[in-house]
N, C-alpha and C. Protein backbone atom coordinates (compact mmCIF):
# COMPACT_ATOMS: atom_id res chain seq x y z
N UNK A 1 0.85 -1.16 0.00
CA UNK A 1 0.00 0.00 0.00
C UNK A 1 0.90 1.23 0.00
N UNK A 2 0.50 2.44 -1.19
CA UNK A 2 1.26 3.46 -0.96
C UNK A 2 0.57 4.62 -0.70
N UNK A 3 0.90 5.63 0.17
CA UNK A 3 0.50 7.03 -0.06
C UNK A 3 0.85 7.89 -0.10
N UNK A 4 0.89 8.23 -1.56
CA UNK A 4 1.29 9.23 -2.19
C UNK A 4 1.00 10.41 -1.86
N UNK A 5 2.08 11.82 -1.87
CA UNK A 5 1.77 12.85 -1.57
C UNK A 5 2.07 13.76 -2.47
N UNK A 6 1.38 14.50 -3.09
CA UNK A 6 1.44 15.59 -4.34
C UNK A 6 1.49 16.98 -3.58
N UNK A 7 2.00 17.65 -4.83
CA UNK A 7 2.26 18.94 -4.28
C UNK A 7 0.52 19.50 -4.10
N UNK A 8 0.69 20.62 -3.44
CA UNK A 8 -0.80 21.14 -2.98
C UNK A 8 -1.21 20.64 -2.07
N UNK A 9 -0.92 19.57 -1.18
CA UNK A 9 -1.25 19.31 0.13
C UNK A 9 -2.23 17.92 -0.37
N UNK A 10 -1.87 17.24 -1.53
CA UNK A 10 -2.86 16.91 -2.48
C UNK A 10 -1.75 15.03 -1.68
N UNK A 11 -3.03 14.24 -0.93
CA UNK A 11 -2.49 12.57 -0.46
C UNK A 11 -3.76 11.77 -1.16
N UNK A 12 -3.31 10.40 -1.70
CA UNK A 12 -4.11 9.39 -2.27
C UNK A 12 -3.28 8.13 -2.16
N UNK A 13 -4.26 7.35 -2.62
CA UNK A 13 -3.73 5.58 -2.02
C UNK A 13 -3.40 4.81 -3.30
N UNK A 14 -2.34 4.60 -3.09
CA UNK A 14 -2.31 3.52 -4.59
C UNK A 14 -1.88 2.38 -3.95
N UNK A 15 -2.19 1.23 -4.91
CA UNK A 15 -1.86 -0.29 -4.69
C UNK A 15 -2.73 -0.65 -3.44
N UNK A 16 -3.77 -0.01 -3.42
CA UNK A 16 -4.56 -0.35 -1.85
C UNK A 16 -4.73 -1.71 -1.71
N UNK A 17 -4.26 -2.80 -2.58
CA UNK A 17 -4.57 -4.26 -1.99
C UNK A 17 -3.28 -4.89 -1.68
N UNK A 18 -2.21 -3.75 -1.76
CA UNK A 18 -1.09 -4.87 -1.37
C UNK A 18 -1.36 -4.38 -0.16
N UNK A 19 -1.23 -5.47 0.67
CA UNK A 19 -1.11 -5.09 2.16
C UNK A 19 0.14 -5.68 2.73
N UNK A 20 1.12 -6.00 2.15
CA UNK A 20 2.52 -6.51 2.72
C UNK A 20 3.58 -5.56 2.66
N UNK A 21 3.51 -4.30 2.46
CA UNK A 21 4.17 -3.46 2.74
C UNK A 21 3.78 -1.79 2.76
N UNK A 22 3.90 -1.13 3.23
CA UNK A 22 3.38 0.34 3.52
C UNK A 22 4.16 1.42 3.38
N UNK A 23 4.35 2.31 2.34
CA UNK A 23 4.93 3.59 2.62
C UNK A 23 4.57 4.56 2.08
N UNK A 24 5.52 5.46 2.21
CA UNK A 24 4.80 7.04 1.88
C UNK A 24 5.73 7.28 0.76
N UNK A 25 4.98 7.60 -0.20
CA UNK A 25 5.99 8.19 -1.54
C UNK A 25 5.66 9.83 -1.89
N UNK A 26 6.72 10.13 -1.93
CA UNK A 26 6.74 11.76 -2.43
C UNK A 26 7.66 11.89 -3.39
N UNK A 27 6.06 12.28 -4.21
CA UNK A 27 6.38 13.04 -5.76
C UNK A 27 7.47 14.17 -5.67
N UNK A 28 8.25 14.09 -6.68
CA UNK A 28 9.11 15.03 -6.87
C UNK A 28 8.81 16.90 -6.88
N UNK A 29 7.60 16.89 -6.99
CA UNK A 29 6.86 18.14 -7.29
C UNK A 29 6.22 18.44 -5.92
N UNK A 30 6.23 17.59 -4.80
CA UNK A 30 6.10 17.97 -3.48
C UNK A 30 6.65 18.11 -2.75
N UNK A 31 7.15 19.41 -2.31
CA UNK A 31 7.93 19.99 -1.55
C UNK A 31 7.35 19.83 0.60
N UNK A 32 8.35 18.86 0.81
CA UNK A 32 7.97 18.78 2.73
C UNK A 32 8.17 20.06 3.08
N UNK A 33 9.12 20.39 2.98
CA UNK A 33 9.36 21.44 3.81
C UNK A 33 8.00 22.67 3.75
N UNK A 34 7.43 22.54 2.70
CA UNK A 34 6.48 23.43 2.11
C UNK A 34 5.12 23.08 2.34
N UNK A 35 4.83 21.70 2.67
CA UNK A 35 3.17 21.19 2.65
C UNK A 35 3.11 20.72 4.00
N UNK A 36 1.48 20.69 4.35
CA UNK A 36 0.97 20.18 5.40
C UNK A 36 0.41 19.85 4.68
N UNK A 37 0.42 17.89 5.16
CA UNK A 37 -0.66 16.75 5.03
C UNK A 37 -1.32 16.07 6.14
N UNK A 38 -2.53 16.52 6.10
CA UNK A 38 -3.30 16.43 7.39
C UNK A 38 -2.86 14.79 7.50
N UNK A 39 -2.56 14.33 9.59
CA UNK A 39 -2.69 13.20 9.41
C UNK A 39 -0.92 12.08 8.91
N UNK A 40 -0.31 13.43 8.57
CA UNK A 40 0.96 12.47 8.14
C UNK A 40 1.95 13.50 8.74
N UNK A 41 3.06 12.54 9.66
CA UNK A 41 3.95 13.60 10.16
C UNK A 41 5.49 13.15 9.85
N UNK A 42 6.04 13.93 9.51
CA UNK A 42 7.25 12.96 8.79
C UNK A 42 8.55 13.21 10.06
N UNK A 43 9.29 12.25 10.50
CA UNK A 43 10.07 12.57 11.28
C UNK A 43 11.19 12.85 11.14
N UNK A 44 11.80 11.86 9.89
CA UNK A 44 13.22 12.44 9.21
C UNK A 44 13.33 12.16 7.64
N UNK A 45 14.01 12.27 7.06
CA UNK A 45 14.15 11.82 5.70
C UNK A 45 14.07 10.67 5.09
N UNK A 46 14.25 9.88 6.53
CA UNK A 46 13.40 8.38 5.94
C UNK A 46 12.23 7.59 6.52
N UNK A 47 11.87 8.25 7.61
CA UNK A 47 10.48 7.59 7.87
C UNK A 47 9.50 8.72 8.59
N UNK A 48 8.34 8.15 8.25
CA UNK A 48 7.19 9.29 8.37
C UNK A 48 5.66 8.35 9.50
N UNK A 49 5.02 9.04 10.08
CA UNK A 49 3.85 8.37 10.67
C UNK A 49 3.09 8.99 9.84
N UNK A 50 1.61 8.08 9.87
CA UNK A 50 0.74 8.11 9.12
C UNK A 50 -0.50 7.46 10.26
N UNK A 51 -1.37 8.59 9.97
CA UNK A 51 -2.38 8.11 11.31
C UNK A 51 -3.15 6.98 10.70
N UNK A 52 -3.68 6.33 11.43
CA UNK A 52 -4.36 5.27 11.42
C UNK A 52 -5.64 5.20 10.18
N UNK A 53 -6.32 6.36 11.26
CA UNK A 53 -7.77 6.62 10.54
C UNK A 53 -7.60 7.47 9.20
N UNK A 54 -6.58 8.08 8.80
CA UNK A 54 -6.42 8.94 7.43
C UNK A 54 -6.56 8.09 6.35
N UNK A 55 -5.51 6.64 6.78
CA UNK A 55 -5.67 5.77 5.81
C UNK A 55 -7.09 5.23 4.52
N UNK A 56 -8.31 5.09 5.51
CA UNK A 56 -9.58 4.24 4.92
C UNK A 56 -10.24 5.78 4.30
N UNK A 57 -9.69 7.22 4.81
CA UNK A 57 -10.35 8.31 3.70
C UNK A 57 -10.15 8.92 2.57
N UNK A 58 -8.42 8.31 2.24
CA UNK A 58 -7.88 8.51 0.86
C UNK A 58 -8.70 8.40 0.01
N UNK A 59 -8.28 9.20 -1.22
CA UNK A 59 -9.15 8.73 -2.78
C UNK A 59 -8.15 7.86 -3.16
N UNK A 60 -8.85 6.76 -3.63
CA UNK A 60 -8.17 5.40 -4.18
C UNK A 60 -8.29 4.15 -3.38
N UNK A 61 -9.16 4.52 -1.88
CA UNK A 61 -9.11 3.23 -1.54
C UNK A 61 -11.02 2.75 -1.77
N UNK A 62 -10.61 1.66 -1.85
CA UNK A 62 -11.57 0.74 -2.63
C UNK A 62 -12.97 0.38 -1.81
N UNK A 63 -14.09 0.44 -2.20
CA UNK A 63 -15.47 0.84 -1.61
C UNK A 63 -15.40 -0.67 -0.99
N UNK A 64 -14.72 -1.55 -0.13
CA UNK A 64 -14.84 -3.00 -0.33
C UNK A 64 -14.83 -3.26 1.08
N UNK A 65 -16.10 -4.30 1.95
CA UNK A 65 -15.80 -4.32 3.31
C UNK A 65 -14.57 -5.54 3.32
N UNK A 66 -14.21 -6.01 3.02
CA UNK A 66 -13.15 -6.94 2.71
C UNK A 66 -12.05 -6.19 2.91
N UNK A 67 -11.71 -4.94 2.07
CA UNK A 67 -10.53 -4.18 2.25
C UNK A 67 -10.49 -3.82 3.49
N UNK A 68 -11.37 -3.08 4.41
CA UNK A 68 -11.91 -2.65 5.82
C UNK A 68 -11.27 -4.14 6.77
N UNK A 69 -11.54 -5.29 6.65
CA UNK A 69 -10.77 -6.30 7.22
C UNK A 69 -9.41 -6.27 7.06
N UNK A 70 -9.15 -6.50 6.26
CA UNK A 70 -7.65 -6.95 5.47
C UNK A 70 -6.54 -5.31 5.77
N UNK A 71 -7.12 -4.10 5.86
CA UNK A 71 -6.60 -3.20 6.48
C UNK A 71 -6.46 -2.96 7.92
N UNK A 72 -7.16 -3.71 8.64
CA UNK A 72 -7.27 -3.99 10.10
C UNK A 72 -6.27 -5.12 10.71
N UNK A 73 -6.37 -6.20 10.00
CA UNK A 73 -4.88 -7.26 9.96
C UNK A 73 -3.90 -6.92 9.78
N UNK A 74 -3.45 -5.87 8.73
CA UNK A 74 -2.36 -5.30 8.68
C UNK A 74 -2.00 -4.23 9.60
N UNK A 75 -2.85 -3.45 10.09
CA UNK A 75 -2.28 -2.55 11.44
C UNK A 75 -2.35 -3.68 12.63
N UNK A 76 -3.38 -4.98 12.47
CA UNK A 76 -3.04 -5.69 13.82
C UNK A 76 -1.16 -6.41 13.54
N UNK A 77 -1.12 -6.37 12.39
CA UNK A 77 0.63 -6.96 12.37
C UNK A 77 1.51 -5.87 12.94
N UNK A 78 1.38 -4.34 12.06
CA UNK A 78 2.20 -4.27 12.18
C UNK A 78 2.32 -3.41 13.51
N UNK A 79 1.14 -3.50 14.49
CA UNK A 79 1.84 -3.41 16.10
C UNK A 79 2.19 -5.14 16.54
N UNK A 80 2.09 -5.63 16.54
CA UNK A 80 2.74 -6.92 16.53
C UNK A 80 4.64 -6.85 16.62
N UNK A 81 4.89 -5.83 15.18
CA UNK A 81 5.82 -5.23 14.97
C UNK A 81 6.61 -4.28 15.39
N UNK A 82 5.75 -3.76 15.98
CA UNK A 82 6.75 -2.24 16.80
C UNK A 82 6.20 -1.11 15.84
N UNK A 83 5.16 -1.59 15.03
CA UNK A 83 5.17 0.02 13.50
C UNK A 83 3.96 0.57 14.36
N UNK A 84 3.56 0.80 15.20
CA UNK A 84 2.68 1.33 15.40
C UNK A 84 2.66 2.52 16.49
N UNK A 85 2.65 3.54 16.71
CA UNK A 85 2.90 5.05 17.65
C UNK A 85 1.90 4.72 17.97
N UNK A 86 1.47 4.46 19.52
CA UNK A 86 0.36 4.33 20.00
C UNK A 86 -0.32 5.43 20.67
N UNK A 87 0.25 6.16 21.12
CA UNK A 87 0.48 7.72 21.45
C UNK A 87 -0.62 8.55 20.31
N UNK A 88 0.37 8.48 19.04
CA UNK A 88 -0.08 8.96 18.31
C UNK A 88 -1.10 8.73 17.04
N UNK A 89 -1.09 7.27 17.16
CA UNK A 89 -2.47 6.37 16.68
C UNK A 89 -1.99 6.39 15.08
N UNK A 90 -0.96 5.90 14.87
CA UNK A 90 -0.06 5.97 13.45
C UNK A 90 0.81 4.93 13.53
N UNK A 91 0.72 4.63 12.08
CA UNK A 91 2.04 3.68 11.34
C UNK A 91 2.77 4.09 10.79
N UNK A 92 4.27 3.48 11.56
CA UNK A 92 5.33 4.00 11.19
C UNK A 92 5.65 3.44 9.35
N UNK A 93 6.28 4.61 8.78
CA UNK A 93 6.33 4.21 7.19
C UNK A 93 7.37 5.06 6.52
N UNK A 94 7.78 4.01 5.93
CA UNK A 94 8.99 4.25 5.06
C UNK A 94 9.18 5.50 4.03
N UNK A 95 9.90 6.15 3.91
CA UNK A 95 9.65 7.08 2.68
C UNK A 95 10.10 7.32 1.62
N UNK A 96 9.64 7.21 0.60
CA UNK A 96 10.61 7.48 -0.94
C UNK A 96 10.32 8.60 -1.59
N UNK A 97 11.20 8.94 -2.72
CA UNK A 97 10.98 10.13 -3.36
C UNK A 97 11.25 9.19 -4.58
N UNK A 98 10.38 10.02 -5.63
CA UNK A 98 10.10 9.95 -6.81
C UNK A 98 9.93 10.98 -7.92
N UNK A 99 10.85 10.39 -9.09
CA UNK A 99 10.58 11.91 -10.30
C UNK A 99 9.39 12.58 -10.47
């Protein structure tokens, strides 16, 4: 699962059915230093939290109660894992940049 962040403050979900890995990709044309994305807080240059509940309101994720399960297994893993800020009700996630 990825979520993408565009310039304009502009976040959406792609690959919403892989659920075996999670991160945050930023478009080349979105400047951090410059945007607030409600819901996503980035901590350093390589990993970012991502609240829980922001996830299921993206555009791109899929009208499916199935997905609603299968997205719930995967935050039950990955506190299982340590990825989860409980504090702050977010998964910890990787970050890439892209052209």
């Amino acid at each position: 699962m990825i979520i993408e962040c565009l310039d304009g403050g502009v976040v959406r979900l792609a690959e919403p059915f892989d659920f075996r890995r999670f991160k945050l990709v930023l478009r080349a044309d979105a400047r951090p230093e410059a945007q607030s994305w409600n819901g996503i807080t980035l901590l350093d240059h390589r990993d970012a939290l991502v609240a829980i509940d922001l996830v299921p309101t993206l555009a791109g994720r899929p009208d499916d109660a199935d997905w609603d399960q299968r997205y719930a297994e995967m935050v039950a893993k990955a506190r299982e894992h340590g990825w989860i800020d409980a504090e702050r009700h977010a998964i910890r996630a990787h970050i890439e940049r892209t052209p």
